[in-house]
C-alpha atoms as a PDB file:
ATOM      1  CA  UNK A   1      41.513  -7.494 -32.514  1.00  0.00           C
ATOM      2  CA  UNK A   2      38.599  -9.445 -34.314  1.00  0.00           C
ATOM      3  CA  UNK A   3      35.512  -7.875 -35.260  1.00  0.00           C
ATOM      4  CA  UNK A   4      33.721  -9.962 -33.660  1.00  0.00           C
ATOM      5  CA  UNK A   5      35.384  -9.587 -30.152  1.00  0.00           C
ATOM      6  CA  UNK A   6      35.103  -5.864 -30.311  1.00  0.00           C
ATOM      7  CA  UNK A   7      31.549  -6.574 -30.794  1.00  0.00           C
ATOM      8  CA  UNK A   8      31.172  -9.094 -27.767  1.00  0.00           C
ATOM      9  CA  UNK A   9      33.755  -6.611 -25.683  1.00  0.00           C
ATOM     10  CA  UNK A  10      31.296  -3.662 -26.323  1.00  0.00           C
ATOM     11  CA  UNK A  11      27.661  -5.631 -25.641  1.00  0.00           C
ATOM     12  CA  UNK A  12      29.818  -6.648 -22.117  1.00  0.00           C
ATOM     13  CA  UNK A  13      31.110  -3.029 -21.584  1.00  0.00           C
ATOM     14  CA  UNK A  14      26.975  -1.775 -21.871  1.00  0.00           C
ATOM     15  CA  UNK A  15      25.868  -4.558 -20.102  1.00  0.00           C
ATOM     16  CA  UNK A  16      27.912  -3.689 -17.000  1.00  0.00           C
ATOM     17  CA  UNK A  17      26.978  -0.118 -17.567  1.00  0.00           C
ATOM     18  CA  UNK A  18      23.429  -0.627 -17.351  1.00  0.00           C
ATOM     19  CA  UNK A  19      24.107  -2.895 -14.332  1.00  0.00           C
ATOM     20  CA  UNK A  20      25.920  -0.023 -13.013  1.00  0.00           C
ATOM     21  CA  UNK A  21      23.189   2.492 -13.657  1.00  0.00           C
ATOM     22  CA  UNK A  22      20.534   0.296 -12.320  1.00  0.00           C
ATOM     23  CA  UNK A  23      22.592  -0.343  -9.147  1.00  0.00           C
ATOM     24  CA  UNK A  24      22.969   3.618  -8.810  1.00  0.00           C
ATOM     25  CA  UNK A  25      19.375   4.336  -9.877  1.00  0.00           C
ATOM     26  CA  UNK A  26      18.049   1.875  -6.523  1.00  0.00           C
ATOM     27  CA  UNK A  27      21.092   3.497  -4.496  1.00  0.00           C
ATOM     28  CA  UNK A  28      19.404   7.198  -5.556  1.00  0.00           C
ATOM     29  CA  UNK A  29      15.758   6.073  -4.900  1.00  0.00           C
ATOM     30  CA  UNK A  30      16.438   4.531  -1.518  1.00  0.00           C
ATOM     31  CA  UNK A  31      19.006   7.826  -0.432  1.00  0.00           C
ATOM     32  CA  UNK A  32      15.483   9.986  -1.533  1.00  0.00           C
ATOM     33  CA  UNK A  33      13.138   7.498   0.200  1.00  0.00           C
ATOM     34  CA  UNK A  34      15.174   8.096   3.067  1.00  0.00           C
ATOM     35  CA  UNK A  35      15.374  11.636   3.214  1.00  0.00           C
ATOM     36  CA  UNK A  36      11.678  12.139   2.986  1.00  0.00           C
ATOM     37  CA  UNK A  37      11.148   9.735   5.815  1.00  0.00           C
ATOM     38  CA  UNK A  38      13.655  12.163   7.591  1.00  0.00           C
ATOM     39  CA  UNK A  39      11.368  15.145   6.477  1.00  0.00           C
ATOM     40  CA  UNK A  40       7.987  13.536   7.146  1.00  0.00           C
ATOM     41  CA  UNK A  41       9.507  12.375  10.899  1.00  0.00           C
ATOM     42  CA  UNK A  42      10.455  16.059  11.465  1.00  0.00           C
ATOM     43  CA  UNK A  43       6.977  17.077  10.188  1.00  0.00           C
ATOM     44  CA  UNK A  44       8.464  18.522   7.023  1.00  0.00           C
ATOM     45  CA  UNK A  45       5.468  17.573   5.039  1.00  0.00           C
ATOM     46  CA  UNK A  46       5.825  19.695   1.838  1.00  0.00           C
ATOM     47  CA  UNK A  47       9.462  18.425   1.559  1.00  0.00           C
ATOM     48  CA  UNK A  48       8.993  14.918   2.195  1.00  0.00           C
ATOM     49  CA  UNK A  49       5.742  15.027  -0.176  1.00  0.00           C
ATOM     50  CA  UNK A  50       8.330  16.290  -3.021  1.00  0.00           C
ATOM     51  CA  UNK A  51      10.251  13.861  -2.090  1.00  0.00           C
ATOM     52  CA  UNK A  52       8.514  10.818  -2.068  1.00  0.00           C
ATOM     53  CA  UNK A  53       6.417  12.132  -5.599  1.00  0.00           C
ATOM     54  CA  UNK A  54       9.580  12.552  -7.479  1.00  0.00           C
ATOM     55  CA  UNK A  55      10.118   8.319  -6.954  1.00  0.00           C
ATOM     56  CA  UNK A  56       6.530   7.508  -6.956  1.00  0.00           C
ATOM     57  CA  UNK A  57       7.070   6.199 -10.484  1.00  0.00           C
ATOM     58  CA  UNK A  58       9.115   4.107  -9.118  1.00  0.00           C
ATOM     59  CA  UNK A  59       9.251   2.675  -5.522  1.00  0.00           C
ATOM     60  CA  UNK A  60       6.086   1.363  -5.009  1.00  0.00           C
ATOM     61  CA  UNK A  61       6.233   3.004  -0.941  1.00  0.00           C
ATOM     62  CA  UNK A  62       6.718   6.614  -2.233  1.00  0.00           C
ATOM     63  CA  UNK A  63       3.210   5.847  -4.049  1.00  0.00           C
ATOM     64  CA  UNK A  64       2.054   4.765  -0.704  1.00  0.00           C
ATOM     65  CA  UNK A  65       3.423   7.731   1.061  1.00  0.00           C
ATOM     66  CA  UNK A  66       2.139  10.228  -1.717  1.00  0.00           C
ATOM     67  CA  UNK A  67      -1.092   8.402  -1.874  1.00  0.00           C
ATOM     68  CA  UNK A  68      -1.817   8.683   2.711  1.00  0.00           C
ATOM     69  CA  UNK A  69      -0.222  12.690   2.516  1.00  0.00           C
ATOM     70  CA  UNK A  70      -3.115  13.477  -0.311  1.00  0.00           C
ATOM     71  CA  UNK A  71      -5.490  11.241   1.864  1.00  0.00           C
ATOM     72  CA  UNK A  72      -4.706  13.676   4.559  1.00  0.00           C
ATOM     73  CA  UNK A  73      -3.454  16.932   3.147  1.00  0.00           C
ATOM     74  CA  UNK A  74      -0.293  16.625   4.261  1.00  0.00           C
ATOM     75  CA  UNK A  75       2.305  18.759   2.319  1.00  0.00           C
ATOM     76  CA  UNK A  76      -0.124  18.711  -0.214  1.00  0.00           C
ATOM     77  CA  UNK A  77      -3.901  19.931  -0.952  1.00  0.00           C
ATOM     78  CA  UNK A  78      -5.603  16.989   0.188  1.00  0.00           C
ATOM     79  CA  UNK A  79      -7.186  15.172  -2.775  1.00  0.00           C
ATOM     80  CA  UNK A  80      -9.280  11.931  -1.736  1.00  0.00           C
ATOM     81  CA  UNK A  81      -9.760  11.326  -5.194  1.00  0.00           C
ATOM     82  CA  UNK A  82      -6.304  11.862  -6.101  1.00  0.00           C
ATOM     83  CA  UNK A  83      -5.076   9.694  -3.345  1.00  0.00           C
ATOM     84  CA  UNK A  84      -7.325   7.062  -4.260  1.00  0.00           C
ATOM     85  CA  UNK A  85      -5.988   6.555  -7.419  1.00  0.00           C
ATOM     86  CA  UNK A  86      -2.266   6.848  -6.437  1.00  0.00           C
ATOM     87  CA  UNK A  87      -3.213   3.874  -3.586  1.00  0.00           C
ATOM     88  CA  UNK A  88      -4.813   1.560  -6.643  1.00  0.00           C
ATOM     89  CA  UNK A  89      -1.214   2.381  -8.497  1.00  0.00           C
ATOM     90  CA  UNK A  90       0.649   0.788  -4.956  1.00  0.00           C
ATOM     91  CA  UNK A  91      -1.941  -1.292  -4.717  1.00  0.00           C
ATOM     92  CA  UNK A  92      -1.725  -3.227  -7.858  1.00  0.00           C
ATOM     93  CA  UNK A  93       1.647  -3.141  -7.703  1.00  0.00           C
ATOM     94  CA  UNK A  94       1.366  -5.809  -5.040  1.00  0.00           C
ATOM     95  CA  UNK A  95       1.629  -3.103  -1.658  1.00  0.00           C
ATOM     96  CA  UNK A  96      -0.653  -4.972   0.447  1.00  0.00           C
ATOM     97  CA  UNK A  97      -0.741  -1.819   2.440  1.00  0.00           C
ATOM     98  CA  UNK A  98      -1.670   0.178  -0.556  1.00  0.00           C
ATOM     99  CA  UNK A  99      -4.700  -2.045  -0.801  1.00  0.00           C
ATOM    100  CA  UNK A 100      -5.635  -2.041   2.471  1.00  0.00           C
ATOM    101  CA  UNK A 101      -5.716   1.970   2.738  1.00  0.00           C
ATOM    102  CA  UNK A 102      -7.642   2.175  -0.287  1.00  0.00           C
ATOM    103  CA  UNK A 103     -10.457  -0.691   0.706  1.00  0.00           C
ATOM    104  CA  UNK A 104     -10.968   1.314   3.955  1.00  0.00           C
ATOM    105  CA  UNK A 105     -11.155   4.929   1.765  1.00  0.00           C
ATOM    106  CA  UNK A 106     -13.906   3.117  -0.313  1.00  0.00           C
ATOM    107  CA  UNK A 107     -15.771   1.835   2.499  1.00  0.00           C
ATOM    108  CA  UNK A 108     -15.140   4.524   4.861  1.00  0.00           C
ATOM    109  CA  UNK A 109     -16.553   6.580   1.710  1.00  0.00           C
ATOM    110  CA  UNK A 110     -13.764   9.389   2.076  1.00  0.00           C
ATOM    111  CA  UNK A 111     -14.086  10.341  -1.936  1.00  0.00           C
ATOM    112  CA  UNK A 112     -17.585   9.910  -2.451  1.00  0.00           C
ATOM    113  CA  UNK A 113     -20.410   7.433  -0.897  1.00  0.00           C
ATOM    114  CA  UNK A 114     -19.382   4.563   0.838  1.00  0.00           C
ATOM    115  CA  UNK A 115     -18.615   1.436  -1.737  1.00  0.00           C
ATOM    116  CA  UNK A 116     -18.532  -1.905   0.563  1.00  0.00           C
ATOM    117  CA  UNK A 117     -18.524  -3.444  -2.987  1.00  0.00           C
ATOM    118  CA  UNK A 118     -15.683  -2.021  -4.524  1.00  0.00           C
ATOM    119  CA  UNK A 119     -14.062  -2.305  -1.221  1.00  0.00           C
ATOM    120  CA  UNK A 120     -14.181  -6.104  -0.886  1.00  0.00           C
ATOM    121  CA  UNK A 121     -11.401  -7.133  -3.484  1.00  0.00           C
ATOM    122  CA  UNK A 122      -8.955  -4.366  -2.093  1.00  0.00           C
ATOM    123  CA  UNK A 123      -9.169  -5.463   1.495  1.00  0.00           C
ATOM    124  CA  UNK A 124      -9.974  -9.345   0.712  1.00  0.00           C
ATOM    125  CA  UNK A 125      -6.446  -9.392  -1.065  1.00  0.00           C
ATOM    126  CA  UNK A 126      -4.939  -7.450   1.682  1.00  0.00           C
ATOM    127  CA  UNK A 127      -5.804  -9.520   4.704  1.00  0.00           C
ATOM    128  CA  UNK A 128      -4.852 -12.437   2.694  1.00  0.00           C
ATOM    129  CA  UNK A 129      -1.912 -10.821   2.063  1.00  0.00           C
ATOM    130  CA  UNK A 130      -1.551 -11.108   6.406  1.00  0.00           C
ATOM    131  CA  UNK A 131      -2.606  -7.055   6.639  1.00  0.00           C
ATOM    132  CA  UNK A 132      -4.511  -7.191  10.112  1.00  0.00           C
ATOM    133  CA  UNK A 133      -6.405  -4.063  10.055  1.00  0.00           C
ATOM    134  CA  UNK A 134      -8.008  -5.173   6.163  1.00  0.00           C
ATOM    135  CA  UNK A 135      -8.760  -8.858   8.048  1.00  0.00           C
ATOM    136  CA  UNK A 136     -10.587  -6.979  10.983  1.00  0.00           C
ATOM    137  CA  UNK A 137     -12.806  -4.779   8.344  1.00  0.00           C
ATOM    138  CA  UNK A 138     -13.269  -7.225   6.136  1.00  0.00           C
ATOM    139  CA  UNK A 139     -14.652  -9.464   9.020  1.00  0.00           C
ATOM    140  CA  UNK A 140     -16.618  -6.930   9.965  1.00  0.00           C
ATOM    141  CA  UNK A 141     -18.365  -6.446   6.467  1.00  0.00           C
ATOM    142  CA  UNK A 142     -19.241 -10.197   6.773  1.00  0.00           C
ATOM    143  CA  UNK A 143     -20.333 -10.086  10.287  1.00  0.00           C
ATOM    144  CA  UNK A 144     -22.369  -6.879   9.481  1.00  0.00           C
ATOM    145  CA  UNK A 145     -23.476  -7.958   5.746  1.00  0.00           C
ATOM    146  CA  UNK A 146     -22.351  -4.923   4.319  1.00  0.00           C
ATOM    147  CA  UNK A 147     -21.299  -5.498   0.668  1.00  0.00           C
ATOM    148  CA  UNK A 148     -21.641  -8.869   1.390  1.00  0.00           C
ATOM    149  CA  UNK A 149     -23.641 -12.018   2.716  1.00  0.00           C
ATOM    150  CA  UNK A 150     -23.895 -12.186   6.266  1.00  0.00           C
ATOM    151  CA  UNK A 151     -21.293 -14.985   7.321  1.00  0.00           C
ATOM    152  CA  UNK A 152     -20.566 -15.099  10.685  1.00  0.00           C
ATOM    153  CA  UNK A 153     -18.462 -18.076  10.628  1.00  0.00           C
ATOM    154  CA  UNK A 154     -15.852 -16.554   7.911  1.00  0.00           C
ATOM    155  CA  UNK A 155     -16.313 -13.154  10.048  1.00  0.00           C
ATOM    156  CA  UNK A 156     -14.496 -15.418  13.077  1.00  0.00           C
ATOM    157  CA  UNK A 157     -11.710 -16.337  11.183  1.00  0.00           C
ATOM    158  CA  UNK A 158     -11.183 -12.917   9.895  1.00  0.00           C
ATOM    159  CA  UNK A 159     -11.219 -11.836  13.394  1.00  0.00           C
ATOM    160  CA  UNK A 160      -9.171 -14.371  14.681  1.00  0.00           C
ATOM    161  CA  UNK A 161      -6.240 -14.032  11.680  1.00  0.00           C
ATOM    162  CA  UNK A 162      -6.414 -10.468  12.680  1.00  0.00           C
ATOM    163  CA  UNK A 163      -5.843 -10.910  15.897  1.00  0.00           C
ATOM    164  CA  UNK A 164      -3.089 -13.599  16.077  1.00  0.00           C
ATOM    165  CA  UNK A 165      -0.907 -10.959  13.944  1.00  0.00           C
ATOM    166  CA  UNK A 166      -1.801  -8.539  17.183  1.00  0.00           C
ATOM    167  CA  UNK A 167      -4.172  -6.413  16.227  1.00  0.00           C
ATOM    168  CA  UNK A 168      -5.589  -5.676  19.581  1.00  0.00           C
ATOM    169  CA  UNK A 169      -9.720  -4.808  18.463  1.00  0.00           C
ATOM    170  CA  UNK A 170      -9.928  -7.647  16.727  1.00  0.00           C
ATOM    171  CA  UNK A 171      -8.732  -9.932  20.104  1.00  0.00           C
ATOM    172  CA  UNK A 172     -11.469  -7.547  21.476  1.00  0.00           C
ATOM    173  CA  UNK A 173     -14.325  -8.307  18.950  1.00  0.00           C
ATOM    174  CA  UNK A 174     -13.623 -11.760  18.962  1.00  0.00           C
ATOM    175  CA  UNK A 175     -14.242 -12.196  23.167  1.00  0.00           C
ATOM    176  CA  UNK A 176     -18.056 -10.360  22.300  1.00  0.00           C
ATOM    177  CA  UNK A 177     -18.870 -12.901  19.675  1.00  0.00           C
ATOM    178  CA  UNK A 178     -21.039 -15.966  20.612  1.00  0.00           C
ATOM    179  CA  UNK A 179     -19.437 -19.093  20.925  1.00  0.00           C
ATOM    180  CA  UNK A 180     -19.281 -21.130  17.584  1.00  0.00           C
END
């Protein structure tokens, strides 16, 4: 056997192996995803909190789910601050959820005063990421001018993509507003 085909045989050999262990890594975080779903659903909240922190390096959820049991001391010590942080992680990551939780800790001021300002790009990217609840405070913030100009007419259409993806206060808000 050639040199050079033992060479090529062994970069294919440790290329399938790393496919392999990438495959078995994903199979591994989903199978502990799982089973802390499983424990948070049975109200297991120090187990699923373990759970879903030993992945949160890596499954952009668990960050999520470590992130809202911190938010509300779930399994954990809750740690505003803490969770904060750990939704900016998700959220940056691209977890429109993530982004949305955070936006309404900021404004909400659950860590420290409320910040409409640093809000703003959290939810903004949310709701146009199609998150409801972000579109509903966002339009609120611009129907209020908090953080922001008053703009009643981007306020509407906050509203309104909030509620044609169902969100039910946001059909309500939207029947109190003045016509156009």
């Amino acid at each position: 056997m050639s040199v050079f085909f033992r060479a090529t045989l062994l970069a294919a050999c440790l290329a399938l192996a790393a496919c392999a262990s990438s495959a078995e890594d994903v199979a591994a975080t989903k199978t502990t995803f799982d089973a802390g779903v499983a424990a948070y659903d049975a109200k297991d909240y120090a187990a699923a909190y373990r759970l879903f922190a030993s992945i949160d390096d890596r499954d952009l959820a668990a960050m999520r789910n470590v992130a809202l049991m911190l938010r509300k001391g779930e399994g954990v010590a809750k740690d505003p601050k803490a969770a904060e942080a750990m939704y900016a992680r998700a959220a940056t990551g691209g977890l429109a959820t993530a982004a949305a939780d955070l936006g309404e800790m900021l404004l909400k001021g659950e860590a420290g005063p409320p910040d409409p300002k640093a809000a703003l790009p959290w939810l903004a990217g949310a709701a146009d990421a199609g998150h409801p609840v972000a579109a509903f405070e966002l339009g609120e913030m611009y129907e209020q001018g908090n953080g922001v100009d008053k703009d009643p007419v981007k306020a509407r259409k906050l509203y309104q993509a909030a509620a044609d993806a169902g969100y039910d206060a946001a059909k309500q808000r939207l029947a109190t507003l003045p016509p156009p």
